[in-house]
Protein backbone atom coordinates (compact mmCIF):
# COMPACT_ATOMS: atom_id res chain seq x y z
CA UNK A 1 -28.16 21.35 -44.03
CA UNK A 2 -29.95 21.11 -40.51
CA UNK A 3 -31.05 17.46 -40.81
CA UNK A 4 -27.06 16.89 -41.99
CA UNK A 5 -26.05 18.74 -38.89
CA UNK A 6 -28.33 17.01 -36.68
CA UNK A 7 -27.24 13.28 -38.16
CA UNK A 8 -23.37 13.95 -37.76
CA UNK A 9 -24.22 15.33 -33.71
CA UNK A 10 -26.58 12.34 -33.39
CA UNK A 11 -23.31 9.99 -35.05
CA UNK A 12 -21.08 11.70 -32.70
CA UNK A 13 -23.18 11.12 -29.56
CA UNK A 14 -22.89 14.90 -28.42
CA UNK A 15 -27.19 15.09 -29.40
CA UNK A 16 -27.67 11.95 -27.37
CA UNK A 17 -26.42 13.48 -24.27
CA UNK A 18 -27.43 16.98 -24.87
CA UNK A 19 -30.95 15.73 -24.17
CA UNK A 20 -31.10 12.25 -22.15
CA UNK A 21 -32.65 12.81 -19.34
CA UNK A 22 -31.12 9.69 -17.57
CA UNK A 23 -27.86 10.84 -18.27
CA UNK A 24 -28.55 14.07 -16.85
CA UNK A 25 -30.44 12.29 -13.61
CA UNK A 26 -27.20 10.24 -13.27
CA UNK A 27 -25.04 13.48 -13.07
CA UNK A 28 -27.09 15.32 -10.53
CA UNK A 29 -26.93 11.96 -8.57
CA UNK A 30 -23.52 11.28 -8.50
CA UNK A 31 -22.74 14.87 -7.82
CA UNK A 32 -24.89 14.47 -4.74
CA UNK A 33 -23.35 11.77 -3.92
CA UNK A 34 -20.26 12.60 -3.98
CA UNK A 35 -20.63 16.13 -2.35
CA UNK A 36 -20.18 18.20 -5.25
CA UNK A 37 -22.58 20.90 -4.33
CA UNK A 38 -21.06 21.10 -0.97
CA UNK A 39 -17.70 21.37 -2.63
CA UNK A 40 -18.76 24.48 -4.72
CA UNK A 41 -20.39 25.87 -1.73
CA UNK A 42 -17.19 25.85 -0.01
CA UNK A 43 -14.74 26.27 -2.83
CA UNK A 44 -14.73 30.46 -2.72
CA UNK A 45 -13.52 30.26 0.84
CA UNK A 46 -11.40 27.03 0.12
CA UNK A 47 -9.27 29.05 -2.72
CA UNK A 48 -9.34 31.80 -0.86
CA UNK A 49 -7.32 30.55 1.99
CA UNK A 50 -5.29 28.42 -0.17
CA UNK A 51 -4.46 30.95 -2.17
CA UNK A 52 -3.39 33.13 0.35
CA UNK A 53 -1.11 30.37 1.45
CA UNK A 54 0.08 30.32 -1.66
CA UNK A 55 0.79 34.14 -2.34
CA UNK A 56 2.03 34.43 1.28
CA UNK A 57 5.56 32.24 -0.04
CA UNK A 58 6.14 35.35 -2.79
CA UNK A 59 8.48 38.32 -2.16
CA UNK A 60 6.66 41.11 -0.27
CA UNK A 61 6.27 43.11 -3.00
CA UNK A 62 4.19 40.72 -4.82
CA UNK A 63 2.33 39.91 -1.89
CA UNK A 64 1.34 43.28 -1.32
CA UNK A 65 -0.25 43.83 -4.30
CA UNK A 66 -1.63 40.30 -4.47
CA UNK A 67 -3.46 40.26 -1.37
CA UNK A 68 -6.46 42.69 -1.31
CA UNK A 69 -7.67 40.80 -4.32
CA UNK A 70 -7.97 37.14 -3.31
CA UNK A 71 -10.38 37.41 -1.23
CA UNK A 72 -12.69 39.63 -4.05
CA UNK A 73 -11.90 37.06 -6.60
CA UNK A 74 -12.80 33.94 -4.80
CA UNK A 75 -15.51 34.81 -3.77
CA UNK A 76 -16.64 36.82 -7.41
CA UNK A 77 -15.58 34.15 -9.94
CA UNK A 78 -16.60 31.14 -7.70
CA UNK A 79 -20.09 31.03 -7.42
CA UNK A 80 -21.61 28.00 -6.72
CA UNK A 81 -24.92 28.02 -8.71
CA UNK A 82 -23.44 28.90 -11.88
CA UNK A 83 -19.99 27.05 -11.30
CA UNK A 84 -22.48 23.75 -10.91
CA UNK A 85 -24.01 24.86 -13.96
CA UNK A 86 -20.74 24.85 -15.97
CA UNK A 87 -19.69 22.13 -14.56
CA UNK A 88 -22.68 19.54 -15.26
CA UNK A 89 -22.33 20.70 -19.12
CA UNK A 90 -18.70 19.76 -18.91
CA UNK A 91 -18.88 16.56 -17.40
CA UNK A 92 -22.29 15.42 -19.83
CA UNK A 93 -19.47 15.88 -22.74
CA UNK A 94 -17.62 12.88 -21.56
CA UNK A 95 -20.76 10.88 -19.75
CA UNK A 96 -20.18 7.17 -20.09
CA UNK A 97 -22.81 5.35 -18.70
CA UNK A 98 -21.01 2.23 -17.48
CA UNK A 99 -18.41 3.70 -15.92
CA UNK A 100 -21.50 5.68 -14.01
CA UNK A 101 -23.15 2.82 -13.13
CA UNK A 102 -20.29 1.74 -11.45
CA UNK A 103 -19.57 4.77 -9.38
CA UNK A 104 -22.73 4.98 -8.41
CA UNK A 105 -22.88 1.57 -7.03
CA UNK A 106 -19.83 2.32 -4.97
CA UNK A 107 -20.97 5.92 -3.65
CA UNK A 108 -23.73 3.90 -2.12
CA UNK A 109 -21.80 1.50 -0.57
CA UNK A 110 -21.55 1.85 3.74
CA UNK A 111 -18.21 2.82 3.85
CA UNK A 112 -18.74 6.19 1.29
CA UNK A 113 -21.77 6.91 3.22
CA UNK A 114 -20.22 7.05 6.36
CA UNK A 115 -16.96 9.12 4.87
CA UNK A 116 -19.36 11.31 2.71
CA UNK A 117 -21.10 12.70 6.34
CA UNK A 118 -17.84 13.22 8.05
CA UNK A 119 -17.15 15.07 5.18
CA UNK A 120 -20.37 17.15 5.15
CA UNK A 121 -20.17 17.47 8.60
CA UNK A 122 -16.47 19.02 8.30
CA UNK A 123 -18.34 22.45 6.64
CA UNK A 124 -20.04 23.89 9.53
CA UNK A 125 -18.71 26.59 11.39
CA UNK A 126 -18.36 24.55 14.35
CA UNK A 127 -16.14 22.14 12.76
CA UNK A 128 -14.15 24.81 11.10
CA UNK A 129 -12.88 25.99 14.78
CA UNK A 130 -12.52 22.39 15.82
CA UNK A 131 -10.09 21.93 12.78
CA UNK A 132 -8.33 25.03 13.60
CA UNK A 133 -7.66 23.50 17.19
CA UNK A 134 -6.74 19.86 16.02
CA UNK A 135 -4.47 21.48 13.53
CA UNK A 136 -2.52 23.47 16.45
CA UNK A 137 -2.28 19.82 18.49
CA UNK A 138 -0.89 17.78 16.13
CA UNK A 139 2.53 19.01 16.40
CA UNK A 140 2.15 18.15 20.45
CA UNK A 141 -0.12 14.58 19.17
CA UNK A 142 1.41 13.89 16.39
CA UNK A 143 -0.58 11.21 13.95
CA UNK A 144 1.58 7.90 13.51
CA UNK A 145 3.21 7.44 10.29
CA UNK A 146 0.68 4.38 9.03
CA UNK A 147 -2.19 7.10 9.03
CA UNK A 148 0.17 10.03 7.62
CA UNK A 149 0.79 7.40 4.96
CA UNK A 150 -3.39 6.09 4.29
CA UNK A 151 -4.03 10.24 3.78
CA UNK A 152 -1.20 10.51 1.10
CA UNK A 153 -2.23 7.85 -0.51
CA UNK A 154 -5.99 9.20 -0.45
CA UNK A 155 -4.67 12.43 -1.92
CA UNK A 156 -2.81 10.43 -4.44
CA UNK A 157 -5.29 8.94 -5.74
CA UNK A 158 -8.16 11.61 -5.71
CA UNK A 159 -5.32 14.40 -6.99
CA UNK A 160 -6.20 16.91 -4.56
CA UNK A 161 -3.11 18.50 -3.70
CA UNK A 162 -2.45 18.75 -7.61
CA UNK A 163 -5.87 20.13 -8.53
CA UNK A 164 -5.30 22.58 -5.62
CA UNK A 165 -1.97 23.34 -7.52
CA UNK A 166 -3.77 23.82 -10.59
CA UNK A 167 -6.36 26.28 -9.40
CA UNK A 168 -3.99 28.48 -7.19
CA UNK A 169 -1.41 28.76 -10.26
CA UNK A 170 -4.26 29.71 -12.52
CA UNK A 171 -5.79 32.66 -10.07
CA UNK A 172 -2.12 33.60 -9.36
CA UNK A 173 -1.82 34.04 -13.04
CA UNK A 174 -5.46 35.77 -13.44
CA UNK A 175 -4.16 38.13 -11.44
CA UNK A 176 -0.83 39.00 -12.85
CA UNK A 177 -2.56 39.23 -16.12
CA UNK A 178 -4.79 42.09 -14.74
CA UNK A 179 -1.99 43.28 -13.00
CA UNK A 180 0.36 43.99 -16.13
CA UNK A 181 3.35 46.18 -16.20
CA UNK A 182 2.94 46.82 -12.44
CA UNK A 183 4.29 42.75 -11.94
CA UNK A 184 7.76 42.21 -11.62
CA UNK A 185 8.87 41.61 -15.31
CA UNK A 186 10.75 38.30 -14.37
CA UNK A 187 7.63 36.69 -12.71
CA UNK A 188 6.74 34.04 -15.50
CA UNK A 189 10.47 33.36 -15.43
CA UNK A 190 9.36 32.32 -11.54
CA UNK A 191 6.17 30.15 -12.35
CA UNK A 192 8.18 26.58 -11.85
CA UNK A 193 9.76 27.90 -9.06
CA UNK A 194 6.51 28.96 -7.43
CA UNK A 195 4.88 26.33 -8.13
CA UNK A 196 7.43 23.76 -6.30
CA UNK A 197 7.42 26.07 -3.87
CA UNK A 198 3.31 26.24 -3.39
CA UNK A 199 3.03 22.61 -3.41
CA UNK A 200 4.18 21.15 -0.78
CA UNK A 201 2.65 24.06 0.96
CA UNK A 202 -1.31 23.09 -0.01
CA UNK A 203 -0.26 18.93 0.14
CA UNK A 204 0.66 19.63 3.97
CA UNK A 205 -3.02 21.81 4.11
CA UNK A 206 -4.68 19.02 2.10
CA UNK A 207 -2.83 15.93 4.62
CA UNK A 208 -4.02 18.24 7.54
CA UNK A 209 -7.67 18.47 6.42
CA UNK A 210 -8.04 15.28 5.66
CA UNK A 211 -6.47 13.71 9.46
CA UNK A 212 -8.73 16.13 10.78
CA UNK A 213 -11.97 14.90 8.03
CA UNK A 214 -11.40 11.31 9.10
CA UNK A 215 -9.53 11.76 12.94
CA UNK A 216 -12.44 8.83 14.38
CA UNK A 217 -12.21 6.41 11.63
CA UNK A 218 -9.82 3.67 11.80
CA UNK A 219 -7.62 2.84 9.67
CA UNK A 220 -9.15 -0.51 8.13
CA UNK A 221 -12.12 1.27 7.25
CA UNK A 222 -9.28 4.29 6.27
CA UNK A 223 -8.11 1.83 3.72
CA UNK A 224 -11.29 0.34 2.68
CA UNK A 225 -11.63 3.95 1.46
CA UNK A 226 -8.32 4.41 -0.25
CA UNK A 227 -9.37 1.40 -2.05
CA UNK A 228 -12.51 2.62 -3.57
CA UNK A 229 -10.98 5.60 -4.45
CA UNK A 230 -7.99 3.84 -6.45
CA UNK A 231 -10.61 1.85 -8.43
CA UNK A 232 -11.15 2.76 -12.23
CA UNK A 233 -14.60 4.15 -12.17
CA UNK A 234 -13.72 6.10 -9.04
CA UNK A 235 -10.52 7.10 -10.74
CA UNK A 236 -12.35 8.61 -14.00
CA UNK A 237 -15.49 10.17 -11.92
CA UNK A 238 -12.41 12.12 -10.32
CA UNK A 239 -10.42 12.62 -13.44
CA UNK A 240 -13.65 13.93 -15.36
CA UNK A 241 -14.46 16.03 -12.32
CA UNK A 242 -11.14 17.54 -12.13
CA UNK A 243 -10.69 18.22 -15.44
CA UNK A 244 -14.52 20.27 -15.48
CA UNK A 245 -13.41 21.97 -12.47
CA UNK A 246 -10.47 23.29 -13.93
CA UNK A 247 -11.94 23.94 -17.43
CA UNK A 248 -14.57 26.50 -15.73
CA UNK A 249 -11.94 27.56 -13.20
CA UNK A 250 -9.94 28.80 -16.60
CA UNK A 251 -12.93 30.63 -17.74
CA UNK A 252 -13.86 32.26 -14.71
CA UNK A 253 -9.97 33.16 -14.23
CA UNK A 254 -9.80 34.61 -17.49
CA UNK A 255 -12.94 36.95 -16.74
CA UNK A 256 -10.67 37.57 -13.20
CA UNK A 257 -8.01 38.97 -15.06
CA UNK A 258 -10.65 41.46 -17.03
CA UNK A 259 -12.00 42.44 -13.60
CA UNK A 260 -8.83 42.76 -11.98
CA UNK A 261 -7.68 45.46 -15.05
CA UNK A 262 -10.49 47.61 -13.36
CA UNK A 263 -8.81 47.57 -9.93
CA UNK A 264 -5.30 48.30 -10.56
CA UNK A 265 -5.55 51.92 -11.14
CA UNK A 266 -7.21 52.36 -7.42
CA UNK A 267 -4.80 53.45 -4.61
CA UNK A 268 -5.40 50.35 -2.85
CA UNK A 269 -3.71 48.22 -5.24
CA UNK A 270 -0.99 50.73 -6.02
């Protein structure tokens, strides 16, 4: 029974990359590459403050009892050590190694070196209050509509404003899970309407980030990037990314909503 169990994995290709080492090497590199650790790292206070531009569009009400608990469940069911965990298992389920070879290639080219540092370099505290400034300027310096258009296109084509969608709608939902009876009952009649509402909310946060990520690049080498990122291999790195991301971002929501049936009795959350 074993050795049958063992051929039919083998046949399928799920023992293969279960335990090649090459594939796994590739993962950890491309991750690297691409900033994937530094993503994680940042992604408990990235939902958190998406999130809470997210909640902040409900009826007070809701936003009362919503807001003492994004902060505690970003930063509980995000961790980055075993949220990189997760996510490597996830992605080695749909490895291909052309397609890798490919992306790799690319995420060594000059141009994604020099956009992978500004984006690295976008994560320090410094740069955090420098973004906070050259957000409050640009209604006073206003970007011109060719560059508004190069970052839409960027988030078009890496998905970001509809992976931020994604994650926000699935915490918001953790929540109201754990929440029960004390929701309004007519919230899930709300979801569409929430969500509509929510996303042009985190595209304008996502546009804003990203004129403030690439603010001293110009726009040929802007495009140059757009490019890359519209390319197939790029496009399935992202898509297989993504759809980890917001496999283990279920998971951990689900666990959210367990936690979240612990906190609902306190005053606080009364």
């Amino acid at each position: 029974m074993k050795r049958l169990l063992l051929a039919w994995l083998a046949g399928t290709g799920l023992l293969l990359r279960a335990q090649d080492p090459a594939a796994s090497a590739d993962i950890d590199e491309a991750f690297r590459l691409a900033g994937v650790r530094l993503m994680l790292d940042a992604l408990p206070s990235h939902v958190n403050e998406m999130t809470a531009a997210a909640v902040a569009q409900l009826p007070r009400e809701q936003r009362r009892q919503f807001e003492p608990l994004v902060k505690d469940v970003s930063l509980r069911f995000l961790e980055p050590d075993a949220f990189y965990r997760q996510l490597k298992t996830y992605f080695s389920r749909h490895y291909d190694a052309s397609r890798m070879a490919t992306f790799l290639a690319l995420e060594r080219t000059p141009v994604y070196r020099t956009m992978h540092r500004l984006e690295e370099a976008a994560e320090t505290p410094a740069a955090h209050a420098a973004r906070r400034r050259f957000e409050l300027n640009l209604k006073a310096d206003p970007p011109s509509a060719t560059r508004v258009r190069i970052m839409q296109r960027l988030d078009e084509a890496r998905n970001s404003t509809g992976l931020q969608v994604k994650i926000v709608i699935g915490i918001v939902n953790a929540m109201s899970a754990g929440m029960g009876a004390q929701m309004p009952a007519d919230l899930e009649t709300q979801s569409a309407a929430f969500t509509a509402k929510i996303q042009p909310v985190l595209a304008a946060n996502v546009l804003n980030h990203n004129l403030f990520l690439y603010r001293n690049s110009d726009e040929s080498t802007l495009e140059d990037y757009v490019a890359a990122a519209q390319q197939k291999d790029v496009l399935w790195f992202n898509r297989t990314l993504q759809a980890a991301i917001l496999a283990v971002a279920a998971e951990r929501s689900a666990r959210a909503g367990e936690y979240i049936k612990t906190k609902v009795s306190q005053p606080a959350f009364n």
